[in-house]
PDB file of N, CA and C in Angstrom:
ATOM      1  N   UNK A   1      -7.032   1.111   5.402  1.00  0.00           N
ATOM      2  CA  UNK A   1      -6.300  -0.107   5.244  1.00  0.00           C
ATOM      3  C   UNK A   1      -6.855  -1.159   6.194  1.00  0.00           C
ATOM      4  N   UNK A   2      -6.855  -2.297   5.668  1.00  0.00           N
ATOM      5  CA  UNK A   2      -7.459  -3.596   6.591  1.00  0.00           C
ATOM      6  C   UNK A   2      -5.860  -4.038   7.237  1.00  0.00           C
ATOM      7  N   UNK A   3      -6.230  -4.343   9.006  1.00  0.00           N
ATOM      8  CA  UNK A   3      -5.159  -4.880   9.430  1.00  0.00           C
ATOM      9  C   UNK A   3      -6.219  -6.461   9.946  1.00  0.00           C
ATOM     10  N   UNK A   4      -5.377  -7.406  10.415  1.00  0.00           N
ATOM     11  CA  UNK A   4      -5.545  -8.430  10.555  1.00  0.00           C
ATOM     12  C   UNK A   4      -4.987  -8.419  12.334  1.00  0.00           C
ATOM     13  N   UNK A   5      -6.257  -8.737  13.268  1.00  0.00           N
ATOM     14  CA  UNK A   5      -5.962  -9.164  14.347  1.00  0.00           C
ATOM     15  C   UNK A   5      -6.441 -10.533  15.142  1.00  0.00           C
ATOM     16  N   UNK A   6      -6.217 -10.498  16.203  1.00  0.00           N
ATOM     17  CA  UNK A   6      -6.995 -12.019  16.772  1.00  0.00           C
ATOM     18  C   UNK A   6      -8.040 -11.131  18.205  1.00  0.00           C
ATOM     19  N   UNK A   7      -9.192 -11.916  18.044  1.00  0.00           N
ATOM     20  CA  UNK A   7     -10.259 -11.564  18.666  1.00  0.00           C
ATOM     21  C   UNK A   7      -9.680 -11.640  20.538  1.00  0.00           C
ATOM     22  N   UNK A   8      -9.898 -10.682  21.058  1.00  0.00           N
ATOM     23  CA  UNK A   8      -9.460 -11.016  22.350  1.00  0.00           C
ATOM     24  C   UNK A   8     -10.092 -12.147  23.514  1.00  0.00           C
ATOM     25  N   UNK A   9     -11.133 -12.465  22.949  1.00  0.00           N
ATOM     26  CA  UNK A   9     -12.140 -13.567  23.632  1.00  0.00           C
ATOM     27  C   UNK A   9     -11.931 -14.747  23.021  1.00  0.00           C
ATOM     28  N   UNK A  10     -12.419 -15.084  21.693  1.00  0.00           N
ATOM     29  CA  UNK A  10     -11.939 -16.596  20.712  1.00  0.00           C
ATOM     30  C   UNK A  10     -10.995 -16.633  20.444  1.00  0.00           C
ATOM     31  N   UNK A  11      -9.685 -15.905  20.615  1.00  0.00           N
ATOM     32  CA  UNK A  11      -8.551 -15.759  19.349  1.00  0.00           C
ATOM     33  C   UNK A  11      -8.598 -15.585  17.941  1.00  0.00           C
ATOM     34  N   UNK A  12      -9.928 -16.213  17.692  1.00  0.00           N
ATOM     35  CA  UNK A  12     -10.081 -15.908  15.514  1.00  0.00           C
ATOM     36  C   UNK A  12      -9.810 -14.582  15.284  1.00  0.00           C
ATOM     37  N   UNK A  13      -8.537 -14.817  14.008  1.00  0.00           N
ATOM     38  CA  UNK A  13      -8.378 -13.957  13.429  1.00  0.00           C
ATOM     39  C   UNK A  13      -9.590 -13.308  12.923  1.00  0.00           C
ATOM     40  N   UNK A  14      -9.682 -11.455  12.788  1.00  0.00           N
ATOM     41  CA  UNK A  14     -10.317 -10.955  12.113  1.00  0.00           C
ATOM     42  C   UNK A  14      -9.530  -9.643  11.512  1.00  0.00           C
ATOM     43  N   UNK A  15     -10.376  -8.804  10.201  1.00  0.00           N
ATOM     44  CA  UNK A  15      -9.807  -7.983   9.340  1.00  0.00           C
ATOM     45  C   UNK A  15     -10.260  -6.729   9.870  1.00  0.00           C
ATOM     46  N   UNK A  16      -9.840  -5.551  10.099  1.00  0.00           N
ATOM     47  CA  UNK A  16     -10.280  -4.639  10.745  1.00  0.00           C
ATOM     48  C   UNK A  16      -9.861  -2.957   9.879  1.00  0.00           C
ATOM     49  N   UNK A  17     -10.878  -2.572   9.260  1.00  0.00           N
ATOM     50  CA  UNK A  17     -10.660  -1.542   8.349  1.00  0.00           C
ATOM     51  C   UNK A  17      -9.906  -0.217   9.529  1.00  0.00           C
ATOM     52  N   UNK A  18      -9.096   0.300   9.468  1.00  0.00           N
ATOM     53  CA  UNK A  18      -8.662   1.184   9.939  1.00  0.00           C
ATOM     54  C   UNK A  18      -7.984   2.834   8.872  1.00  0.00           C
ATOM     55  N   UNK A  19      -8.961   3.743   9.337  1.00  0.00           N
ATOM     56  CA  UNK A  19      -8.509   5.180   9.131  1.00  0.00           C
ATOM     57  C   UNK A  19      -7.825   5.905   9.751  1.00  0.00           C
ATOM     58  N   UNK A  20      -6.772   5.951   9.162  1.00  0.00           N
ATOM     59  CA  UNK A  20      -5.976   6.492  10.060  1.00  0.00           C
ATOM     60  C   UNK A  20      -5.590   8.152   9.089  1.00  0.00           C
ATOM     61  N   UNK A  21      -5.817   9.043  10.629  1.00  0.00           N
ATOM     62  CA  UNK A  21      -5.375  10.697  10.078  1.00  0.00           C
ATOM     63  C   UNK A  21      -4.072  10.725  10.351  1.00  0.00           C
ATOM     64  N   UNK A  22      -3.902  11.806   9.567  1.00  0.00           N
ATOM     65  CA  UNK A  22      -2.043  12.403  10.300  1.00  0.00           C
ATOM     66  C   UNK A  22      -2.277  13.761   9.361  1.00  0.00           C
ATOM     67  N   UNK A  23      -0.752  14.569  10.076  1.00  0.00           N
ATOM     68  CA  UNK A  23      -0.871  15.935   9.418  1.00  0.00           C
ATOM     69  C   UNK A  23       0.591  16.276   9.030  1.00  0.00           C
ATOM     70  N   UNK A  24       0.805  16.841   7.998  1.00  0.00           N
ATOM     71  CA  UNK A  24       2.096  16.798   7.140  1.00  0.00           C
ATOM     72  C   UNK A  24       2.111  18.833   7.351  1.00  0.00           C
ATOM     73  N   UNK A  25       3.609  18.769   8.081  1.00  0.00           N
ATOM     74  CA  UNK A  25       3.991  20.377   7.896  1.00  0.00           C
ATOM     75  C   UNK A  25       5.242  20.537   7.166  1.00  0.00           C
ATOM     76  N   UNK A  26       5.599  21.449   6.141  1.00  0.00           N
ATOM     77  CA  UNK A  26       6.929  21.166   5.418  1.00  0.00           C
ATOM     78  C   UNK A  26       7.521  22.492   6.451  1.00  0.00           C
ATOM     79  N   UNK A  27       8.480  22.191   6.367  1.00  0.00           N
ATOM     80  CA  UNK A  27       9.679  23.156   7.409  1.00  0.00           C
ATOM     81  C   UNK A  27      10.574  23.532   6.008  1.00  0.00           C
ATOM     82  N   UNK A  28      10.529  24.309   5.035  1.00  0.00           N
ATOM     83  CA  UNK A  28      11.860  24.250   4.356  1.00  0.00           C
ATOM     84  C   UNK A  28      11.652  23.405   3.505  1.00  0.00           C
ATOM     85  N   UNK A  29      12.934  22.298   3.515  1.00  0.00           N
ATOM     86  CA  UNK A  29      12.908  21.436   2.582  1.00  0.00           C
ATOM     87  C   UNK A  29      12.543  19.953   3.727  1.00  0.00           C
ATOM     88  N   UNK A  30      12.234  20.125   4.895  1.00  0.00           N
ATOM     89  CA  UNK A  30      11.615  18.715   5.441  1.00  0.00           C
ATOM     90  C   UNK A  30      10.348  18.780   5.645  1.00  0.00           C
ATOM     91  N   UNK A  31      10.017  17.596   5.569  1.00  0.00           N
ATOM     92  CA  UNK A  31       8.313  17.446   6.041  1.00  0.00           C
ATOM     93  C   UNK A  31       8.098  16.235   7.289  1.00  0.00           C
ATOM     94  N   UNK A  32       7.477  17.080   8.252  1.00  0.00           N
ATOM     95  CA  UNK A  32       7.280  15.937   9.073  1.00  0.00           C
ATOM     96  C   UNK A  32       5.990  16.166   9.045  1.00  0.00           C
ATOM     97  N   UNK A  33       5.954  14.532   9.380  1.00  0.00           N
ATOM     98  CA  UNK A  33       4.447  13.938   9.482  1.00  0.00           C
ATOM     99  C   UNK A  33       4.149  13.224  10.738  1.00  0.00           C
ATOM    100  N   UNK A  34       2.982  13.236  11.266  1.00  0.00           N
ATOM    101  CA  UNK A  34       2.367  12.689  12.576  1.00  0.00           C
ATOM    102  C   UNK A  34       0.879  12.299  12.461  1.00  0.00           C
ATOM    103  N   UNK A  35       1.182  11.015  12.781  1.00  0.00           N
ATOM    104  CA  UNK A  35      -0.425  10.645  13.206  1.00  0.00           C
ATOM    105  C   UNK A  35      -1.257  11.144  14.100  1.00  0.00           C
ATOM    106  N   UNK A  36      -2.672  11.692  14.033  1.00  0.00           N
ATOM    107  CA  UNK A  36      -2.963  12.738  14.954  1.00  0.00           C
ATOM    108  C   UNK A  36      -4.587  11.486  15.371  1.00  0.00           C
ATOM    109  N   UNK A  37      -4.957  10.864  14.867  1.00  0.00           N
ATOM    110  CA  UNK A  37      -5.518   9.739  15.067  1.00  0.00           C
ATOM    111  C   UNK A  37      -6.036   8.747  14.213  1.00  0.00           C
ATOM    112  N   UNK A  38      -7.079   7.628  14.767  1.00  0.00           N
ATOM    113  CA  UNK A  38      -7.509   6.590  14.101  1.00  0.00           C
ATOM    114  C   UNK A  38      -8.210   5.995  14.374  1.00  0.00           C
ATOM    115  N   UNK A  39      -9.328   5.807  13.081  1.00  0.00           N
ATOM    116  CA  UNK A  39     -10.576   5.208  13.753  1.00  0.00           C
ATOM    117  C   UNK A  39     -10.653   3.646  12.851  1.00  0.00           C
ATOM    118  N   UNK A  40     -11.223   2.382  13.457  1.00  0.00           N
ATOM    119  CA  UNK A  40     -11.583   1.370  13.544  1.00  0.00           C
ATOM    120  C   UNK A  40     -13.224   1.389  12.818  1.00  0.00           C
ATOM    121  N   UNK A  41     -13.241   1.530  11.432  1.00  0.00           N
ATOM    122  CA  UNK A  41     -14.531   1.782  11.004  1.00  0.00           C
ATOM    123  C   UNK A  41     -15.329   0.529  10.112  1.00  0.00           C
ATOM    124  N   UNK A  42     -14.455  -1.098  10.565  1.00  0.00           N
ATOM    125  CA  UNK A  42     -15.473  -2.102   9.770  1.00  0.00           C
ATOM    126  C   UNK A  42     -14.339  -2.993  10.520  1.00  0.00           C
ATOM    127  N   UNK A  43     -15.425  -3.996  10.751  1.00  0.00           N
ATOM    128  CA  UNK A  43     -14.633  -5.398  11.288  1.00  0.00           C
ATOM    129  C   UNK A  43     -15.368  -6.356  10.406  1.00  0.00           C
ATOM    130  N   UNK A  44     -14.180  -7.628   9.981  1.00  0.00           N
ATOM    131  CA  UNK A  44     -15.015  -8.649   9.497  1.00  0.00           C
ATOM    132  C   UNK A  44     -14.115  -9.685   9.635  1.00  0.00           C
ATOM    133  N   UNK A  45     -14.781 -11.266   9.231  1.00  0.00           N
ATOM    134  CA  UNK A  45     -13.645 -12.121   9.241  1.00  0.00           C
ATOM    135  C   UNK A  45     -13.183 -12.210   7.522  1.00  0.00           C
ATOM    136  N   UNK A  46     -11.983 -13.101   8.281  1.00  0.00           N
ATOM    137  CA  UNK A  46     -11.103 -13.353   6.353  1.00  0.00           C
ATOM    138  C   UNK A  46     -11.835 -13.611   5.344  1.00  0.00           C
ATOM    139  N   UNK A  47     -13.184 -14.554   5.612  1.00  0.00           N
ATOM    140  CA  UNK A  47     -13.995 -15.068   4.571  1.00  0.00           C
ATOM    141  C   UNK A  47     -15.154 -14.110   3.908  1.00  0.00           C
ATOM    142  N   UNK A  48     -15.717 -13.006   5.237  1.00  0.00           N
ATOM    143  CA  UNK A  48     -16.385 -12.132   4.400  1.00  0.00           C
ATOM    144  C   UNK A  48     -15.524 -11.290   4.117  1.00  0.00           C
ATOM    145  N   UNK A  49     -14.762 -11.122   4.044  1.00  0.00           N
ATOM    146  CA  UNK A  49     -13.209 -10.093   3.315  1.00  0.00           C
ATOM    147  C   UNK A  49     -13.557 -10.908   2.204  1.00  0.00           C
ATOM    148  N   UNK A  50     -13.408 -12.267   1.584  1.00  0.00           N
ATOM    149  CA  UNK A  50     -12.857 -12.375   0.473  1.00  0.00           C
ATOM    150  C   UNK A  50     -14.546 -12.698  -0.398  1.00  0.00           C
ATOM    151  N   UNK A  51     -15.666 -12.758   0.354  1.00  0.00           N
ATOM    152  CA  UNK A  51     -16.719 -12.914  -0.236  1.00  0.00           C
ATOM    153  C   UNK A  51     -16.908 -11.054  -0.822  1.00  0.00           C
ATOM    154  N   UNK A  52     -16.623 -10.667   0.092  1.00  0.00           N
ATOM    155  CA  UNK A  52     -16.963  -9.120  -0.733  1.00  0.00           C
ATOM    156  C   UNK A  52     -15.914  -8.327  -1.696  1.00  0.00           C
ATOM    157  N   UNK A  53     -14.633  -8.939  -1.837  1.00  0.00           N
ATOM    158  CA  UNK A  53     -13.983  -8.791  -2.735  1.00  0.00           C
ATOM    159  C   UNK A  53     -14.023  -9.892  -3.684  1.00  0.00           C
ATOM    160  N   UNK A  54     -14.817 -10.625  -3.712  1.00  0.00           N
ATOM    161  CA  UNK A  54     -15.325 -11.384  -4.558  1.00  0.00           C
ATOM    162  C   UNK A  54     -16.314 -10.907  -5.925  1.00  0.00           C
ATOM    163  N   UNK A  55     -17.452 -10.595  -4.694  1.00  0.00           N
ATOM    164  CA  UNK A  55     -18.437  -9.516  -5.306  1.00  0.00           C
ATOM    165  C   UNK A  55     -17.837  -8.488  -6.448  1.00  0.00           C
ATOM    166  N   UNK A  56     -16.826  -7.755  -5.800  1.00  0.00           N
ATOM    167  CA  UNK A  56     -16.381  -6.933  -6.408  1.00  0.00           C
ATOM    168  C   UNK A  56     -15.731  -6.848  -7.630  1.00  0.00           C
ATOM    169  N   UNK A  57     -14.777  -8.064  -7.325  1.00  0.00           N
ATOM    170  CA  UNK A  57     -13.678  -8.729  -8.761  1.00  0.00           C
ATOM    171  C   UNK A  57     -14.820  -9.291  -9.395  1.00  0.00           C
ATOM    172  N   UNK A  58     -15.482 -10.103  -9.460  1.00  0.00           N
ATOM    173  CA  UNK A  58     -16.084 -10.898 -10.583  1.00  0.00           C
ATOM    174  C   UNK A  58     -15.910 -10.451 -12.025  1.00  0.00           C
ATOM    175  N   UNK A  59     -15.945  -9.393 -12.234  1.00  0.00           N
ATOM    176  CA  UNK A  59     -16.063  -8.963 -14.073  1.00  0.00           C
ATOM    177  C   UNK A  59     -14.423  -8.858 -14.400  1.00  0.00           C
ATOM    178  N   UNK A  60     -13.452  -8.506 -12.888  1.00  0.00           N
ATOM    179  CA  UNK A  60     -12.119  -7.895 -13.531  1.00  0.00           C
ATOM    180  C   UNK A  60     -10.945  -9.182 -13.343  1.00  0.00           C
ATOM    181  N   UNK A  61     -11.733 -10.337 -12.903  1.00  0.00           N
ATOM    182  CA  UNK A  61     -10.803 -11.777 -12.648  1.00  0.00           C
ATOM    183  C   UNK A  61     -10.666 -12.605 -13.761  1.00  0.00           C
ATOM    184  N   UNK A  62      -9.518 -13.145 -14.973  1.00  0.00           N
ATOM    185  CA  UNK A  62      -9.720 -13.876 -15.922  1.00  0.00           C
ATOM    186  C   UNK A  62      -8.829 -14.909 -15.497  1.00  0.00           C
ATOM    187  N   UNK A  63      -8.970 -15.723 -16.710  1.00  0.00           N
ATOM    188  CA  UNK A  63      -8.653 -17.059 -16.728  1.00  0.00           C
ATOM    189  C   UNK A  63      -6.989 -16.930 -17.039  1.00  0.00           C
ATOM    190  N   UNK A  64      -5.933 -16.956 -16.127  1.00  0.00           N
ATOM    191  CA  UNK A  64      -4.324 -16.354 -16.134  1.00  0.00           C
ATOM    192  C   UNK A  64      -4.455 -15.655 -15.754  1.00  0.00           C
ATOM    193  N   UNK A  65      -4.898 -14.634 -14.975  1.00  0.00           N
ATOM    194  CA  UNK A  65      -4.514 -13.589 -13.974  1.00  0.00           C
ATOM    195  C   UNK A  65      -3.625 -13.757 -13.039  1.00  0.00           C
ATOM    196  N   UNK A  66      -2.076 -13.553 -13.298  1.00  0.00           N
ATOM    197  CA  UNK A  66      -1.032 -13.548 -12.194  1.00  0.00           C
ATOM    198  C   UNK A  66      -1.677 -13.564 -10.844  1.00  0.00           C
ATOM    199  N   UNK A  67      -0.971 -13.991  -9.710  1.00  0.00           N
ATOM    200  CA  UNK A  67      -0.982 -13.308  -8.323  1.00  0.00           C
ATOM    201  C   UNK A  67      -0.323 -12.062  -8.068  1.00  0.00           C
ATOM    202  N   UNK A  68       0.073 -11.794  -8.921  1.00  0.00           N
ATOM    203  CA  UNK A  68       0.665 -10.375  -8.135  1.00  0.00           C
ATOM    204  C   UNK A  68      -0.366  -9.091  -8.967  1.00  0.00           C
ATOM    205  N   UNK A  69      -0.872  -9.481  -9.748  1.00  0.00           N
ATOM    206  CA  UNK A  69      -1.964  -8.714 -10.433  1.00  0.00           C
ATOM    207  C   UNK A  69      -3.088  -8.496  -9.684  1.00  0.00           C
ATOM    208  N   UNK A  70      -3.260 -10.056  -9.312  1.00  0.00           N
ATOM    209  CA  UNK A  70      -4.335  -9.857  -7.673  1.00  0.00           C
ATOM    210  C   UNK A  70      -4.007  -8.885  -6.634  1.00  0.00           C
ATOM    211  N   UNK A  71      -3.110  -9.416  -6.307  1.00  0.00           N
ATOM    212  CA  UNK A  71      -2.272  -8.659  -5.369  1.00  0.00           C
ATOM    213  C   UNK A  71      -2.330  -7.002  -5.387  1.00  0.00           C
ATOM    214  N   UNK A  72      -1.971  -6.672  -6.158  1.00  0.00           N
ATOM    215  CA  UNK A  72      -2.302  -5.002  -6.884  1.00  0.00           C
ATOM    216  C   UNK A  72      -3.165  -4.743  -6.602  1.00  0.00           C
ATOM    217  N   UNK A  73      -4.356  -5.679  -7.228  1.00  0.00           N
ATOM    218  CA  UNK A  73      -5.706  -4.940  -6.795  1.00  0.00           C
ATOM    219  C   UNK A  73      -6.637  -4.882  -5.372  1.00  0.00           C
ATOM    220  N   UNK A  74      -6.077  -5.919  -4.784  1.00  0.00           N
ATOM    221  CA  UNK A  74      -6.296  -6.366  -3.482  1.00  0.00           C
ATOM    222  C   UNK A  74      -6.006  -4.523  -2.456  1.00  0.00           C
ATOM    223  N   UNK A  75      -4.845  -4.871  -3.048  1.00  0.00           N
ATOM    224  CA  UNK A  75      -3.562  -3.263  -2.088  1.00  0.00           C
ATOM    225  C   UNK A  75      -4.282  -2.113  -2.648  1.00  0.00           C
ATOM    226  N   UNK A  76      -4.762  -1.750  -3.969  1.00  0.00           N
ATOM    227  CA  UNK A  76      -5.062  -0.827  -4.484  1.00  0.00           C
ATOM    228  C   UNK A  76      -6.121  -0.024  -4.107  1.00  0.00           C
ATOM    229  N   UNK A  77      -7.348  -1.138  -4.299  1.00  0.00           N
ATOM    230  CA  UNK A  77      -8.739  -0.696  -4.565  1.00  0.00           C
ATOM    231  C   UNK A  77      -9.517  -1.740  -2.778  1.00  0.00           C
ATOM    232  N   UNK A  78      -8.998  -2.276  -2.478  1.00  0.00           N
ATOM    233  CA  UNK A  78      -9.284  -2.553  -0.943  1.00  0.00           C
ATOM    234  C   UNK A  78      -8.595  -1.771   0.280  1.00  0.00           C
ATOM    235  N   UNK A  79      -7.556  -2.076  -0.229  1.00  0.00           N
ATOM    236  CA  UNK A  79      -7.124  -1.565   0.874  1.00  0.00           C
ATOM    237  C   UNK A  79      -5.911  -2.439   2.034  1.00  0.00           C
ATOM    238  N   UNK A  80      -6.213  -3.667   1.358  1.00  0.00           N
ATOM    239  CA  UNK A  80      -5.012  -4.836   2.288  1.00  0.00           C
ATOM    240  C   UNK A  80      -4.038  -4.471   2.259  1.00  0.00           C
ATOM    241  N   UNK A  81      -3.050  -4.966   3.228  1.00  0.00           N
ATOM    242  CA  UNK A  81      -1.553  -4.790   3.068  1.00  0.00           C
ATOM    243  C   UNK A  81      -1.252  -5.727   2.787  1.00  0.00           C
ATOM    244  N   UNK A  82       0.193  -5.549   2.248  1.00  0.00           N
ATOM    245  CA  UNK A  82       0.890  -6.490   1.330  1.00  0.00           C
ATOM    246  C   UNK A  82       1.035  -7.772   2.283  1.00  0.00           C
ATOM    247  N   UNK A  83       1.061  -7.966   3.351  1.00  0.00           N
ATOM    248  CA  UNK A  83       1.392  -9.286   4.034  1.00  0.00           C
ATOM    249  C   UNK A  83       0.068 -10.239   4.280  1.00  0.00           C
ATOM    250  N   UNK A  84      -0.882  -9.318   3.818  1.00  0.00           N
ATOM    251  CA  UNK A  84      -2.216 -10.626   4.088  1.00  0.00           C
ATOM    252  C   UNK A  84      -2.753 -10.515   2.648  1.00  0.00           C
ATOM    253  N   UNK A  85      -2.069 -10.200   1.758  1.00  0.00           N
ATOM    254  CA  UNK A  85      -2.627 -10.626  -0.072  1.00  0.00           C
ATOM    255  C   UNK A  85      -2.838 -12.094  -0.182  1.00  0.00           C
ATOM    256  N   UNK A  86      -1.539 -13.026  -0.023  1.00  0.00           N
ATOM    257  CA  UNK A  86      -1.428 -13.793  -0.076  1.00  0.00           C
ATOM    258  C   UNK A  86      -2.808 -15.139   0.712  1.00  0.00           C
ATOM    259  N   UNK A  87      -3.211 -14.454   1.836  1.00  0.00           N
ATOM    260  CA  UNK A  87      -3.859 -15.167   3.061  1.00  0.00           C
ATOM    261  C   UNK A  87      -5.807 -14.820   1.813  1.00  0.00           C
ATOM    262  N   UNK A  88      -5.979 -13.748   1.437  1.00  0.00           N
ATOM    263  CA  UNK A  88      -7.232 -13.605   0.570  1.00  0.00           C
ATOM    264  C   UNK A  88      -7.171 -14.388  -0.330  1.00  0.00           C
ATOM    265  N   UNK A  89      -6.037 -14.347  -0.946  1.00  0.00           N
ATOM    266  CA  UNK A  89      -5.836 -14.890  -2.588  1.00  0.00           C
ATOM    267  C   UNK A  89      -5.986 -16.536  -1.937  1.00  0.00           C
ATOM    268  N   UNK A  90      -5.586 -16.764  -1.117  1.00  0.00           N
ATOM    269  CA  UNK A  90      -5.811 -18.183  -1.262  1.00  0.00           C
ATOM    270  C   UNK A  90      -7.537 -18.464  -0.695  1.00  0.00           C
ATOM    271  N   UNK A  91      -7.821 -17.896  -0.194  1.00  0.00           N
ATOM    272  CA  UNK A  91      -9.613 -18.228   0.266  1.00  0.00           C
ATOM    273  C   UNK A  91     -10.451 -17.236  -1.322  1.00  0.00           C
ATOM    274  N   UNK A  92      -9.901 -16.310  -1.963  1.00  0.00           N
ATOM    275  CA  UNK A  92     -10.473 -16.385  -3.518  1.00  0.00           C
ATOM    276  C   UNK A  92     -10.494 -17.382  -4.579  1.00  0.00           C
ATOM    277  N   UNK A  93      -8.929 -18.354  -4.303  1.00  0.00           N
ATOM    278  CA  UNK A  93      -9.137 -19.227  -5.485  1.00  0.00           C
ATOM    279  C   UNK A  93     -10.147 -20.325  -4.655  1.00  0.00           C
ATOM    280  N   UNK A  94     -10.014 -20.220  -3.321  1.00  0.00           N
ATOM    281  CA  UNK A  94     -11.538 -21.299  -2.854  1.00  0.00           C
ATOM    282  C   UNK A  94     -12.912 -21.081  -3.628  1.00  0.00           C
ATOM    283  N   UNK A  95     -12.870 -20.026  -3.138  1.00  0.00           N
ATOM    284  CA  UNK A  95     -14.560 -19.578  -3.393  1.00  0.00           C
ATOM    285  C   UNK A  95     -14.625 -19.535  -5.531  1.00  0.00           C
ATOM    286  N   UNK A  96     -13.832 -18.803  -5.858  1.00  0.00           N
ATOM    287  CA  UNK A  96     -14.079 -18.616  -7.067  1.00  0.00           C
ATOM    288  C   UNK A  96     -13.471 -19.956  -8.068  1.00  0.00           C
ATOM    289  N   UNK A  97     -12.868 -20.829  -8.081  1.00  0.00           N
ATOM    290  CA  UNK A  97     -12.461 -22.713  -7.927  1.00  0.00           C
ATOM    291  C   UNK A  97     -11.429 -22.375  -9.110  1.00  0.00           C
ATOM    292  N   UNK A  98     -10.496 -21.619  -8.514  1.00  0.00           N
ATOM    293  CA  UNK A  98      -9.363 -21.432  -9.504  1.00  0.00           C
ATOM    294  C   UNK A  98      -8.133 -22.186  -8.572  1.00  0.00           C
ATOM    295  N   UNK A  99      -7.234 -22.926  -9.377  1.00  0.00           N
ATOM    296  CA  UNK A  99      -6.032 -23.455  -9.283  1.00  0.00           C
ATOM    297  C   UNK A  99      -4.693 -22.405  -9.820  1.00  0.00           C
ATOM    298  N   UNK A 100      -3.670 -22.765  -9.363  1.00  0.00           N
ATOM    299  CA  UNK A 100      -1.916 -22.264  -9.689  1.00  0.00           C
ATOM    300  C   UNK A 100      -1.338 -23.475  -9.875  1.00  0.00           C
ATOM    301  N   UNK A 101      -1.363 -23.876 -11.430  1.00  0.00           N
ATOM    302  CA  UNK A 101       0.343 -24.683 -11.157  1.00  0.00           C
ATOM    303  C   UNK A 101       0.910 -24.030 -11.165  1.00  0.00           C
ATOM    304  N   UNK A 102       1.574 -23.031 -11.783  1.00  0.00           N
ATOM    305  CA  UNK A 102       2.575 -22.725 -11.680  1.00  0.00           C
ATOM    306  C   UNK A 102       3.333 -21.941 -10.409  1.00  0.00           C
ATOM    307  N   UNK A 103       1.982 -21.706  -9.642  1.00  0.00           N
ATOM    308  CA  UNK A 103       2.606 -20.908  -8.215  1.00  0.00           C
ATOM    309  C   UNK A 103       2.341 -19.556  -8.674  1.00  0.00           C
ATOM    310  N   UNK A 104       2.108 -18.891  -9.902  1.00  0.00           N
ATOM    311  CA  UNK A 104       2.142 -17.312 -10.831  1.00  0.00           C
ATOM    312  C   UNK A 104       0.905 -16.898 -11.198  1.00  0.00           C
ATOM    313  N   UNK A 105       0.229 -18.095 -12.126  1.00  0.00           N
ATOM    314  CA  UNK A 105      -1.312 -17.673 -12.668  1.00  0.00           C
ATOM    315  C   UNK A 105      -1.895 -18.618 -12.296  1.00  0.00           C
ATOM    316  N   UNK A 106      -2.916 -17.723 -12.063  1.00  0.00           N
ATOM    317  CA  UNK A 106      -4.711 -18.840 -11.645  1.00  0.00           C
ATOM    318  C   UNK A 106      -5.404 -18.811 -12.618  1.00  0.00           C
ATOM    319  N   UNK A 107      -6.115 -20.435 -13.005  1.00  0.00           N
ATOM    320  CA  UNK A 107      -6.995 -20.860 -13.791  1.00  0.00           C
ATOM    321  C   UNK A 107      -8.173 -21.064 -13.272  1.00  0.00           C
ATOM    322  N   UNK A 108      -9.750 -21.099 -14.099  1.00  0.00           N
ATOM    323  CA  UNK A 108     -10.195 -21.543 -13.193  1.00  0.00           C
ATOM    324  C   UNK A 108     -10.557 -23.206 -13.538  1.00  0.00           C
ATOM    325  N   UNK A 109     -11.108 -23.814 -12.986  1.00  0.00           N
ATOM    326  CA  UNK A 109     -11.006 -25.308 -12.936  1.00  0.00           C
ATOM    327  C   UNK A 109     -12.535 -25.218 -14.013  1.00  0.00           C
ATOM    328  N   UNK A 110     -12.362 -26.133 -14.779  1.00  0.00           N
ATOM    329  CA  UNK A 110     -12.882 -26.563 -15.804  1.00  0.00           C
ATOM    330  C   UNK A 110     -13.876 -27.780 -15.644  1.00  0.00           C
ATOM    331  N   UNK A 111     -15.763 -27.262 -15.693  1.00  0.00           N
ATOM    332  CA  UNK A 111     -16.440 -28.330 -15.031  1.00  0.00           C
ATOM    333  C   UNK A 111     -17.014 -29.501 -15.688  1.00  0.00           C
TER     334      UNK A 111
END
């Protein structure tokens, strides 16, 4: 999962892929679970976050594709959490020159 921190030297935010282990024992009918560790295995900023999920979407992005469809795939197949969908999706409709009226679906702008 990508978390979002601020650089301890510049402050700029950056995206920081994190693996995190844990180990699940069932007791019966409970299961506890514990994080046993976690590794920090890709740093980048927001913009190459959304240039390489750029890369990636190109064939699966159409013309009305909800945000929350984004969103899905963002959480799904990246890995973001739900509180920085919103923060990509808006530097994707930059790069890729799609608009929302409605606030729901993105178009892309017509040249």
């Amino acid at each position: 999962m990508y978390i979002k921190t601020p650089c301890y030297v510049c402050g700029e935010k950056s995206f920081h892929y994190v693996k995190v282990h844990h180990r699940i024992v069932f007791l019966g009918d409970r299961k506890i679970s514990w994080v046993t560790s976690a590794d920090v295995t890709d740093t980048c900023s927001p913009e190459e976050l959304a240039a390489s999920v750029l890369h990636e979407l190109s064939n699966h992005v159409y013309n009305g594709i909800t945000t929350n469809e984004l969103c899905k795939i963002l959480r799904e197949k990246f890995g973001v959490l739900e509180q920085y969908c919103c923060d990509i999706v808006q530097l994707l409709k930059i790069r890729m020159h799609m608009y929302c009226p409605d606030r729901q679906h993105l178009y892309f702008v017509d040249a």
